[in-house]
C-alpha atoms as a PDB file:
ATOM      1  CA  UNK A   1      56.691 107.569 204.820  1.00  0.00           C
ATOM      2  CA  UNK A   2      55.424 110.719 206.105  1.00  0.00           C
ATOM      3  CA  UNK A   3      58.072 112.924 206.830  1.00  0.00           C
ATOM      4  CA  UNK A   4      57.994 115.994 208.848  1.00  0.00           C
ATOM      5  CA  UNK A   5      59.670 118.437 207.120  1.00  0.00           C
ATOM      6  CA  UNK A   6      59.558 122.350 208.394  1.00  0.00           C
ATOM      7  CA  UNK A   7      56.515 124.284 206.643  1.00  0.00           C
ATOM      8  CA  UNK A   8      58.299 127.542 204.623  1.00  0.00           C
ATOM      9  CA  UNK A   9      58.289 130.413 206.440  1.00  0.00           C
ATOM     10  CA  UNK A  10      56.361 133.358 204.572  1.00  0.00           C
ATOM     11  CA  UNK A  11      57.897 137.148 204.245  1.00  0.00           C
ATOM     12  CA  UNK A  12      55.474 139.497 204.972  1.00  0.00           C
ATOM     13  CA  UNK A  13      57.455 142.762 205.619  1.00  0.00           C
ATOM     14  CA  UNK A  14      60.934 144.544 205.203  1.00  0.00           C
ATOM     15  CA  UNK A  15      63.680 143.753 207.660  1.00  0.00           C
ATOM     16  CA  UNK A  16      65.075 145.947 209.885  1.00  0.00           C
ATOM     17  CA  UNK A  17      68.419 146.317 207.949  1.00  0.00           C
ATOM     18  CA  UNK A  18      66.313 147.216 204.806  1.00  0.00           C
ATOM     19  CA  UNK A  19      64.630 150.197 206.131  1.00  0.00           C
ATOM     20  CA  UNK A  20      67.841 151.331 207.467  1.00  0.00           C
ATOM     21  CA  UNK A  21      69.817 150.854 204.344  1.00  0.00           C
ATOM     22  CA  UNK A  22      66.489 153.021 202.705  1.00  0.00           C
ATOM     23  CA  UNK A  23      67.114 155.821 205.577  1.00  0.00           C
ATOM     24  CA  UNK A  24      70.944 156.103 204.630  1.00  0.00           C
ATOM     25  CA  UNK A  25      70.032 156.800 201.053  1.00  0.00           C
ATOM     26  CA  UNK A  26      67.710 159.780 201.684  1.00  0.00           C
ATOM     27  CA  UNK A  27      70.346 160.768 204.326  1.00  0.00           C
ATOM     28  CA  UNK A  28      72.884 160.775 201.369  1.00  0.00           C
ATOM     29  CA  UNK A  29      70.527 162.093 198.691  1.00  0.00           C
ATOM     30  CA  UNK A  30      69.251 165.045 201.029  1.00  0.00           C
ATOM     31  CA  UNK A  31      72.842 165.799 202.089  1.00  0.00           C
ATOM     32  CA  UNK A  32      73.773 166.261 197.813  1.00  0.00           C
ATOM     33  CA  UNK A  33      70.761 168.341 197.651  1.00  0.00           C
ATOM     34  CA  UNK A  34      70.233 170.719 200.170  1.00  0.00           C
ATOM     35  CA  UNK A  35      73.059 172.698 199.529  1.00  0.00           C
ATOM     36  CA  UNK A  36      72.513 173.026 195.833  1.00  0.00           C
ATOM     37  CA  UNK A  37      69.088 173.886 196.142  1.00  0.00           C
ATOM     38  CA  UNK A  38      69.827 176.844 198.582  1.00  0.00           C
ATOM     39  CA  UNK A  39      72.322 178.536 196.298  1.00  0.00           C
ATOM     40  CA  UNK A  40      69.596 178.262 193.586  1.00  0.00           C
ATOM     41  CA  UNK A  41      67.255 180.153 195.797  1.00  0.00           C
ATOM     42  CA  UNK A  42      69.816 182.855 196.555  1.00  0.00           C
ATOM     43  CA  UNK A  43      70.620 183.131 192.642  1.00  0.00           C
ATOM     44  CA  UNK A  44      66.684 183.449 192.014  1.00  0.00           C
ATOM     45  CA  UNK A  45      67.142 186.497 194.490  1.00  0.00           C
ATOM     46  CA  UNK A  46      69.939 187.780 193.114  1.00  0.00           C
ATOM     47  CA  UNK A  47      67.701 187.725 189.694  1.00  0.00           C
ATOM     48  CA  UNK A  48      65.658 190.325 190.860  1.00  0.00           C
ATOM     49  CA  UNK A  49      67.899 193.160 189.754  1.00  0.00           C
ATOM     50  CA  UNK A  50      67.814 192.295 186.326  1.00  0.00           C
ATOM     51  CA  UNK A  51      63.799 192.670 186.565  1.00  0.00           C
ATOM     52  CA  UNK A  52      64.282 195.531 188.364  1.00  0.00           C
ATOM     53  CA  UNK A  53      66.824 197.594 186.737  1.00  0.00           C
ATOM     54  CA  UNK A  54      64.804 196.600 183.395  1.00  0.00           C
ATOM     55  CA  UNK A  55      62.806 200.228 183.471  1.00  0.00           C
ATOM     56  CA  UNK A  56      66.282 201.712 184.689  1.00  0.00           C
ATOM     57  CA  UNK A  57      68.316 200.081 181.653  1.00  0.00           C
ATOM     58  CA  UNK A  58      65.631 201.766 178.967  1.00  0.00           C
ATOM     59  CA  UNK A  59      65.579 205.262 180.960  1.00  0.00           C
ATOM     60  CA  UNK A  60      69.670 205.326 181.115  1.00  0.00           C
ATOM     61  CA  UNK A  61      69.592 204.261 177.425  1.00  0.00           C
ATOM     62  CA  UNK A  62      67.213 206.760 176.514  1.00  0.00           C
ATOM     63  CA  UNK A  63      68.471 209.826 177.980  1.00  0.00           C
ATOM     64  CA  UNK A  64      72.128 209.111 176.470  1.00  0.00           C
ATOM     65  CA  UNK A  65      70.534 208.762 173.059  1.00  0.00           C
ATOM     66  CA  UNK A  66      68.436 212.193 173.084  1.00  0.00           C
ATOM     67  CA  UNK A  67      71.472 213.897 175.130  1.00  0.00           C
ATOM     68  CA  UNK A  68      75.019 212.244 174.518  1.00  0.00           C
ATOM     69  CA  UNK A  69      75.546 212.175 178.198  1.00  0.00           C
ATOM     70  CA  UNK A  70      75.138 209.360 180.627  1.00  0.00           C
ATOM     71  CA  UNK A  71      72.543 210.049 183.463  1.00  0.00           C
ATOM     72  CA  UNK A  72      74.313 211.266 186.686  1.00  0.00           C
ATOM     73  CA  UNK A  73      71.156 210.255 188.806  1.00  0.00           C
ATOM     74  CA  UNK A  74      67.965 208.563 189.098  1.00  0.00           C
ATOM     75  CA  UNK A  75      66.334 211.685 188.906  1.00  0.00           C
ATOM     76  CA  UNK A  76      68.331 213.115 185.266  1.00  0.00           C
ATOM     77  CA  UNK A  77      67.199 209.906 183.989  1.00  0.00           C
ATOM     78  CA  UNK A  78      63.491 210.101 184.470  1.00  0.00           C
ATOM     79  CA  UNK A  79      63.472 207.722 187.457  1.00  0.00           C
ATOM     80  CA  UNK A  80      61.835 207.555 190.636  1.00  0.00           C
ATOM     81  CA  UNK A  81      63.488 207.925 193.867  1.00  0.00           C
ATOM     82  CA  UNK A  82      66.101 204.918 193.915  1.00  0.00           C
ATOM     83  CA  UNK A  83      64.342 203.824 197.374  1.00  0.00           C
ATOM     84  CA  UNK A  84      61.042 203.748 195.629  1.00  0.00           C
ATOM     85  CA  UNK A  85      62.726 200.835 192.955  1.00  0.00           C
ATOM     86  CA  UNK A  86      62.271 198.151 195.186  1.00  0.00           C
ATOM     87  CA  UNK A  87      61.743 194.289 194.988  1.00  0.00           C
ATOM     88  CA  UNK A  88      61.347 191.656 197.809  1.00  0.00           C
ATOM     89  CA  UNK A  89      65.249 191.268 197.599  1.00  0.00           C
ATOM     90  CA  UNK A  90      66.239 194.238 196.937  1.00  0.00           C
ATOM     91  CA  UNK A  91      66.210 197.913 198.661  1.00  0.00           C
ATOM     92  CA  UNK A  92      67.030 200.453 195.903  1.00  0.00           C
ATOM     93  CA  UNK A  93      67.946 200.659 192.495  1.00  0.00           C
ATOM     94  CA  UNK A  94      70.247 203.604 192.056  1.00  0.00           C
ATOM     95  CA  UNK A  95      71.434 205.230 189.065  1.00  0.00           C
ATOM     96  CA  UNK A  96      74.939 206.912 189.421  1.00  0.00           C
ATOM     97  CA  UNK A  97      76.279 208.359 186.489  1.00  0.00           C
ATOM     98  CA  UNK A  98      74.867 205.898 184.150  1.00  0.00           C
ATOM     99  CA  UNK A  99      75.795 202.604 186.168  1.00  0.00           C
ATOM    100  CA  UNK A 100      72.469 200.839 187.320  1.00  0.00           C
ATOM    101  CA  UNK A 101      73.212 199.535 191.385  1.00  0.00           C
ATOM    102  CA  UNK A 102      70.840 197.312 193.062  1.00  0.00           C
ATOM    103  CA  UNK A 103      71.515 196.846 196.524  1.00  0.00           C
ATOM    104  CA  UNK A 104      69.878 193.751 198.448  1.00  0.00           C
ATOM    105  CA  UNK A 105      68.564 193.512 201.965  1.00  0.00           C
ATOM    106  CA  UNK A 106      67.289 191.193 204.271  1.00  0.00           C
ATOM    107  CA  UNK A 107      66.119 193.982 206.803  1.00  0.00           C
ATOM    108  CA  UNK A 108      62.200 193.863 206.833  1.00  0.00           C
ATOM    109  CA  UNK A 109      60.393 194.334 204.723  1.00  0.00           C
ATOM    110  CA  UNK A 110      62.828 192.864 202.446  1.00  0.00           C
ATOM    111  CA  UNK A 111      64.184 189.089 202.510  1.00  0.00           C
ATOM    112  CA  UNK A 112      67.192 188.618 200.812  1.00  0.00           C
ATOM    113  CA  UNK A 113      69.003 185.842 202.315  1.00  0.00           C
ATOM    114  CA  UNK A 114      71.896 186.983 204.488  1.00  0.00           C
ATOM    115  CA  UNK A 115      74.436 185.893 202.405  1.00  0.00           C
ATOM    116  CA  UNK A 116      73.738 188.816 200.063  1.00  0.00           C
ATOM    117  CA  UNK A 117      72.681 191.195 202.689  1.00  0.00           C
ATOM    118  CA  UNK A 118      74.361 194.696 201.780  1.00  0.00           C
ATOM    119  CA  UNK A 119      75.867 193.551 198.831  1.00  0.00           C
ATOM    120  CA  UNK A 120      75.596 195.115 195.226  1.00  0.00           C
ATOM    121  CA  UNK A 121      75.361 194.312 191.654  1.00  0.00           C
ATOM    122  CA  UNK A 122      76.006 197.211 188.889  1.00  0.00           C
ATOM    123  CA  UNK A 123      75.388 197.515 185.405  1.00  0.00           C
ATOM    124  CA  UNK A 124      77.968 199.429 183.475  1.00  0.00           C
ATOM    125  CA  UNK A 125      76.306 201.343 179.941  1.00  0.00           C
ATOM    126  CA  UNK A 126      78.490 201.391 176.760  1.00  0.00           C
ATOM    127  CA  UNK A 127      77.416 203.084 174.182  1.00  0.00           C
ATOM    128  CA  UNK A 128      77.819 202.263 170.221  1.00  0.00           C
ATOM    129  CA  UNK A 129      78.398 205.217 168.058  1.00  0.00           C
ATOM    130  CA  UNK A 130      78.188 202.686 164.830  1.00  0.00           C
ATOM    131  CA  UNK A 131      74.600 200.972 165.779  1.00  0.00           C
ATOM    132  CA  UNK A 132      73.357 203.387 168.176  1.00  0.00           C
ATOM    133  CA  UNK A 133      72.752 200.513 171.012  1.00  0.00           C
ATOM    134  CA  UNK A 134      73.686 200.038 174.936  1.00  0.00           C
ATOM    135  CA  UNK A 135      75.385 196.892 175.966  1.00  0.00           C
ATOM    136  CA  UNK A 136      75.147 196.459 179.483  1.00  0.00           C
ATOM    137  CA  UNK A 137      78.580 195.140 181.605  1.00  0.00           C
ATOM    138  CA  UNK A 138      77.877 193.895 185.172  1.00  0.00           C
ATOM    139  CA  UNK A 139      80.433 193.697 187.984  1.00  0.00           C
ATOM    140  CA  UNK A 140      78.881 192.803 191.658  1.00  0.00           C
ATOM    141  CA  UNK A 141      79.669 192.524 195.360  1.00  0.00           C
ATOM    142  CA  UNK A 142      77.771 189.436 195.373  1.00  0.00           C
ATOM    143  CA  UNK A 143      79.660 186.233 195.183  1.00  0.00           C
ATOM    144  CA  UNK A 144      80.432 184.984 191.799  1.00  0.00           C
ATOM    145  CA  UNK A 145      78.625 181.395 192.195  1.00  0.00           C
ATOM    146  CA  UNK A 146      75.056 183.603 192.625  1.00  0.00           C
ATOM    147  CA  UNK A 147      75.245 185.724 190.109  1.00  0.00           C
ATOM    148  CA  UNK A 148      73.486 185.549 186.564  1.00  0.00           C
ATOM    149  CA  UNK A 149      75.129 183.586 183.886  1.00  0.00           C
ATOM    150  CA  UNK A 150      75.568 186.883 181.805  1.00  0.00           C
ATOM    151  CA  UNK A 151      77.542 188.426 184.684  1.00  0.00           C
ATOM    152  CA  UNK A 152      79.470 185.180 184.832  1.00  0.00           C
ATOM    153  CA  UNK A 153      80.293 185.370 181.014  1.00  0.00           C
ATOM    154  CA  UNK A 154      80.073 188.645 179.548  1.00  0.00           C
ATOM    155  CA  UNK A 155      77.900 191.426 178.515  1.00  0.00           C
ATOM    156  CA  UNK A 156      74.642 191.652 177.443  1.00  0.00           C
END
């Protein structure tokens, strides 16, 4: 007895409900990441003033060691012109009586992202009479979540 049973049918492909269900989960995966990986772009800019204000940080630290007196300008401090301090981020690094301010700008040339257009981080000097060092402070204009862990959590 020969029956005639149904051959098997063979899968050879995804279904349509697969490829959606694969769709939704980049949809969900791109929606966690997107946002986190733009504020780590605007916390790389915000970086720059650390690099920056490096050559700043030794001059201000400098001329209070040989003088006793915090620099009142870029200029008392051995600097160049605090427009002529620039980055790709950031527009001038300014020394006013000893504080170091970077100020960031997305007007061309410069691309800071808009959310930190205009705004300003500082470094505040304090000098130790017993070791002879600087510890730098920072306070900033820029929105906590971007700045630098060390501004976040103390001095440096």
């Amino acid at each position: 007895m020969n029956s005639m049973l149904p051959s098997p049918r063979r899968h050879t492909g995804f279904t349509l409900i697969e490829l959606m269900i694969v769709v939704a989960i980049i949809a969900i995966l791109a929606a966690i990441a997107l946002p986190s990986y733009h504020d780590y772009v605007v916390r790389t800019q915000v970086e720059e003033c650390g690099i920056l204000a490096s050559g700043a940080k030794t001059a201000v630290a400098e001329t209070l060691s040989n003088t006793g007196v915090l620099p009142a300008s870029n200029t008392v401090a051995g600097l160049p012109a605090a427009a002529d301090i620039v980055g790709k981020y950031i527009s001038a690094v300014t020394v006013v009586n000893g504080d170091i301010v970077c100020t960031y700008s997305s007007t061309a040339p410069r691309r800071a992202n808009a959310l930190i257009n205009n705004l300003t981080m500082t470094l505040h000097p304090t000098y130790s009479t017993t070791g002879g060092s600087v510890a730098w402070t920072c306070s900033a204009t820029v929105p906590q979540k971007f700045l630098p862990t060390i501004c976040r959590t103390g001095q440096n």
